[in-house]
C-alpha atoms as a PDB file:
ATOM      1  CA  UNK A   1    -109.815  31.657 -52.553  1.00  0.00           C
ATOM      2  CA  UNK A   2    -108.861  27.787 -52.438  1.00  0.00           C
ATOM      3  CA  UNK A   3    -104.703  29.166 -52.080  1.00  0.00           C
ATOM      4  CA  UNK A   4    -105.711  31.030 -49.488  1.00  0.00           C
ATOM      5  CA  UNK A   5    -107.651  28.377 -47.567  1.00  0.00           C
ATOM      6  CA  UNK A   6    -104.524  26.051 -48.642  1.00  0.00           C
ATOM      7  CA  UNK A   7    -102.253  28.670 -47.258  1.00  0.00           C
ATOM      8  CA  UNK A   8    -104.234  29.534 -43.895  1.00  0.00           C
ATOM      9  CA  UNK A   9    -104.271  26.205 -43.640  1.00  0.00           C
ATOM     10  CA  UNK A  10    -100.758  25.145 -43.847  1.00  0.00           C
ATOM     11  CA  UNK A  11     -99.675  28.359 -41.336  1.00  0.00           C
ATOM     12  CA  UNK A  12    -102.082  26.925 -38.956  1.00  0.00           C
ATOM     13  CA  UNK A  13    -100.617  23.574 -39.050  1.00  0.00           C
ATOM     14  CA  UNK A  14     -96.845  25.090 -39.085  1.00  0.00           C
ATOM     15  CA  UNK A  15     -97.622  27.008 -35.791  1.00  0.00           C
ATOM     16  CA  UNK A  16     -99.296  24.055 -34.235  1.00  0.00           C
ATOM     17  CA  UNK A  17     -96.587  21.820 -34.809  1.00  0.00           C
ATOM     18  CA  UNK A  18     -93.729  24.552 -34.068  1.00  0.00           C
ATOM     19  CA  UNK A  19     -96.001  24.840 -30.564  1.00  0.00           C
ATOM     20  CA  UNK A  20     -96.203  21.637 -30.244  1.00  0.00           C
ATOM     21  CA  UNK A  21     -91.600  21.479 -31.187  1.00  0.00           C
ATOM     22  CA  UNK A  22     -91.370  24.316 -28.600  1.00  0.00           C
ATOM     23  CA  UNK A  23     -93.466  23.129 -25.613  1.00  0.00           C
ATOM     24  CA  UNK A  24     -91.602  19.346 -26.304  1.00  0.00           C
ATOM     25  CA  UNK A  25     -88.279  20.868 -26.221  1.00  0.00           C
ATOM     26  CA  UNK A  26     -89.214  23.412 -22.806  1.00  0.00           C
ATOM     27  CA  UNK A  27     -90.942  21.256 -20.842  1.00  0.00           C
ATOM     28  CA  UNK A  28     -91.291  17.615 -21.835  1.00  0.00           C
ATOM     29  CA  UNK A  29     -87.429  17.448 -22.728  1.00  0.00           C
ATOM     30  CA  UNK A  30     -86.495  19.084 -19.548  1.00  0.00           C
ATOM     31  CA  UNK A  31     -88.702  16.859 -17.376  1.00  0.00           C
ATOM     32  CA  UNK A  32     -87.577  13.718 -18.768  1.00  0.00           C
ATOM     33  CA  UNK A  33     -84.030  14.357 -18.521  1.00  0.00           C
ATOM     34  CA  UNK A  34     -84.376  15.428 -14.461  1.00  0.00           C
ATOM     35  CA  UNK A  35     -86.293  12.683 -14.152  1.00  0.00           C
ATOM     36  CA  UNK A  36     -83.250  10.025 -15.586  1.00  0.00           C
ATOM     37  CA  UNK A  37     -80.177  12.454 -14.048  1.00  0.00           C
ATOM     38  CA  UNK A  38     -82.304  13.182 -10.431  1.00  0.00           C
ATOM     39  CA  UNK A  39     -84.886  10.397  -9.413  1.00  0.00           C
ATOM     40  CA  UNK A  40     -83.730   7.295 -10.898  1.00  0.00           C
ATOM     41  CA  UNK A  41     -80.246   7.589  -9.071  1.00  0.00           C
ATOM     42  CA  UNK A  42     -82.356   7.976  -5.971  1.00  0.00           C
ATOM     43  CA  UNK A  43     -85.069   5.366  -6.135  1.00  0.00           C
ATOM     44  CA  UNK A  44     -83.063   3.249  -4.218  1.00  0.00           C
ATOM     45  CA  UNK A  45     -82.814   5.568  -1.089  1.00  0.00           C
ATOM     46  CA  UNK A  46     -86.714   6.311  -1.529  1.00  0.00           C
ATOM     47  CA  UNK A  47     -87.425   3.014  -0.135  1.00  0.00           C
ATOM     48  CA  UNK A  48     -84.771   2.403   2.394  1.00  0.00           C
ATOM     49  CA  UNK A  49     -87.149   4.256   5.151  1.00  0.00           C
ATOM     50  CA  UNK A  50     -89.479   1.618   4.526  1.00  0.00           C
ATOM     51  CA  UNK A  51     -87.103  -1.089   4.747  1.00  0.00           C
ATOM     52  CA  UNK A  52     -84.932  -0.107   7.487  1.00  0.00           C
ATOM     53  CA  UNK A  53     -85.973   1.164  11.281  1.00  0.00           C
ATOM     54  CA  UNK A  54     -85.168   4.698  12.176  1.00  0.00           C
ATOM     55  CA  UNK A  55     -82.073   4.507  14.327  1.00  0.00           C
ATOM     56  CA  UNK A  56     -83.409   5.518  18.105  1.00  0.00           C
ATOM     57  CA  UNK A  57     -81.823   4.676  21.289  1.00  0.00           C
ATOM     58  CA  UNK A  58     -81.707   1.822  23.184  1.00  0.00           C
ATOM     59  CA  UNK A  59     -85.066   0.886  24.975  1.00  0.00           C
ATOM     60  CA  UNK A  60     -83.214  -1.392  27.558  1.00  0.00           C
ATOM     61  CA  UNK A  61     -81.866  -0.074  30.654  1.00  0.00           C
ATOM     62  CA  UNK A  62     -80.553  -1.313  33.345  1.00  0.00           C
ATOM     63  CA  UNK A  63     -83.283  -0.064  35.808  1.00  0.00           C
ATOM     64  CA  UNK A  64     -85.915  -2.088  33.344  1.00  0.00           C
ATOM     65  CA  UNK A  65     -84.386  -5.424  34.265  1.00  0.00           C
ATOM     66  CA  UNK A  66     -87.014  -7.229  36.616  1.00  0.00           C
ATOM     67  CA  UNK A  67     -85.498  -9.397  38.592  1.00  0.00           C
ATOM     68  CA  UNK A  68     -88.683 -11.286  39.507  1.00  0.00           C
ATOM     69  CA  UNK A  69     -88.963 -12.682  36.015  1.00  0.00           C
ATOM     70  CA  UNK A  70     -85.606 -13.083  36.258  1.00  0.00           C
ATOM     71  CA  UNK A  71     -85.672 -15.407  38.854  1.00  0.00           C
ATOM     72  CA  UNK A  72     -88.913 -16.848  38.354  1.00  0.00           C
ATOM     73  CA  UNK A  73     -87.707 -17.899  34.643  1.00  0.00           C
ATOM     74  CA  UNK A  74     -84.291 -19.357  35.969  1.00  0.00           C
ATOM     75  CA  UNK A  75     -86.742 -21.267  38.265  1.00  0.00           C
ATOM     76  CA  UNK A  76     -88.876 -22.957  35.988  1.00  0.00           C
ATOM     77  CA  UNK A  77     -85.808 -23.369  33.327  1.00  0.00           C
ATOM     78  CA  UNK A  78     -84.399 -25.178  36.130  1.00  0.00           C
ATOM     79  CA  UNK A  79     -87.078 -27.016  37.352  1.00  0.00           C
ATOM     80  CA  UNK A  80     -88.171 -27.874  34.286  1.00  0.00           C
ATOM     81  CA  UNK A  81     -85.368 -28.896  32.458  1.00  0.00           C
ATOM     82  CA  UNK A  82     -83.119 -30.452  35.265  1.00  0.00           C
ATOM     83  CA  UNK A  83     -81.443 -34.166  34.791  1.00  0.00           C
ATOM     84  CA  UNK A  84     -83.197 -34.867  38.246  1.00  0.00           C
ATOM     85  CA  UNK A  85     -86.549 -35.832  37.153  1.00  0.00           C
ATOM     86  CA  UNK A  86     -89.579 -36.839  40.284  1.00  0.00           C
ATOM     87  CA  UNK A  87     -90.153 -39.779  38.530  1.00  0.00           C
ATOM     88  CA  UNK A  88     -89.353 -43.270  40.182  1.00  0.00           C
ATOM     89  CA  UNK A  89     -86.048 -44.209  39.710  1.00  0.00           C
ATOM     90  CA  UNK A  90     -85.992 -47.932  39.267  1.00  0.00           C
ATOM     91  CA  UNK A  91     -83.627 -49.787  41.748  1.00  0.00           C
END
């Protein structure tokens, strides 16, 4: 009785571990291997969306230009920032 416990019990662990050989070699093997060949090559490019802007067009036109700031900006840049100054000038 004690061989045949022995015996069951050494089939048992054979067909666990060839299980365990088979499902290694079919799935885990596989996965890896995609893994290195497919998604490491690509990482990069995964995270250049989240660096770089989607290219769109242009959001300035001409039609957008507003001339009031335009000239309202040249005004105080000029104004501002002149050589003439309203101070005294000392004579």
């Amino acid at each position: 009785m004690a061989a045949f416990l022995a015996g069951a019990f050494f089939a048992a662990a054979f067909f666990a571990g060839a299980f365990f050989a088979a499902f290694l070699v079919a799935k885990v093997v596989p996965l890896f291997f995609s893994f290195l060949l497919l998604a490491v090559p690509l990482l990069p490019a995964a995270f250049l969306g989240a660096t770089l802007p989607p290219r769109r067009a242009l959001t300035f036109f001409a039609a957008d230009f507003d001339l009031a700031a335009a000239f309202f900006g040249a005004a105080f840049f000029a104004r501002t920032f002149s050589l003439r100054t309203s101070l005294p000038q000392p004579s």
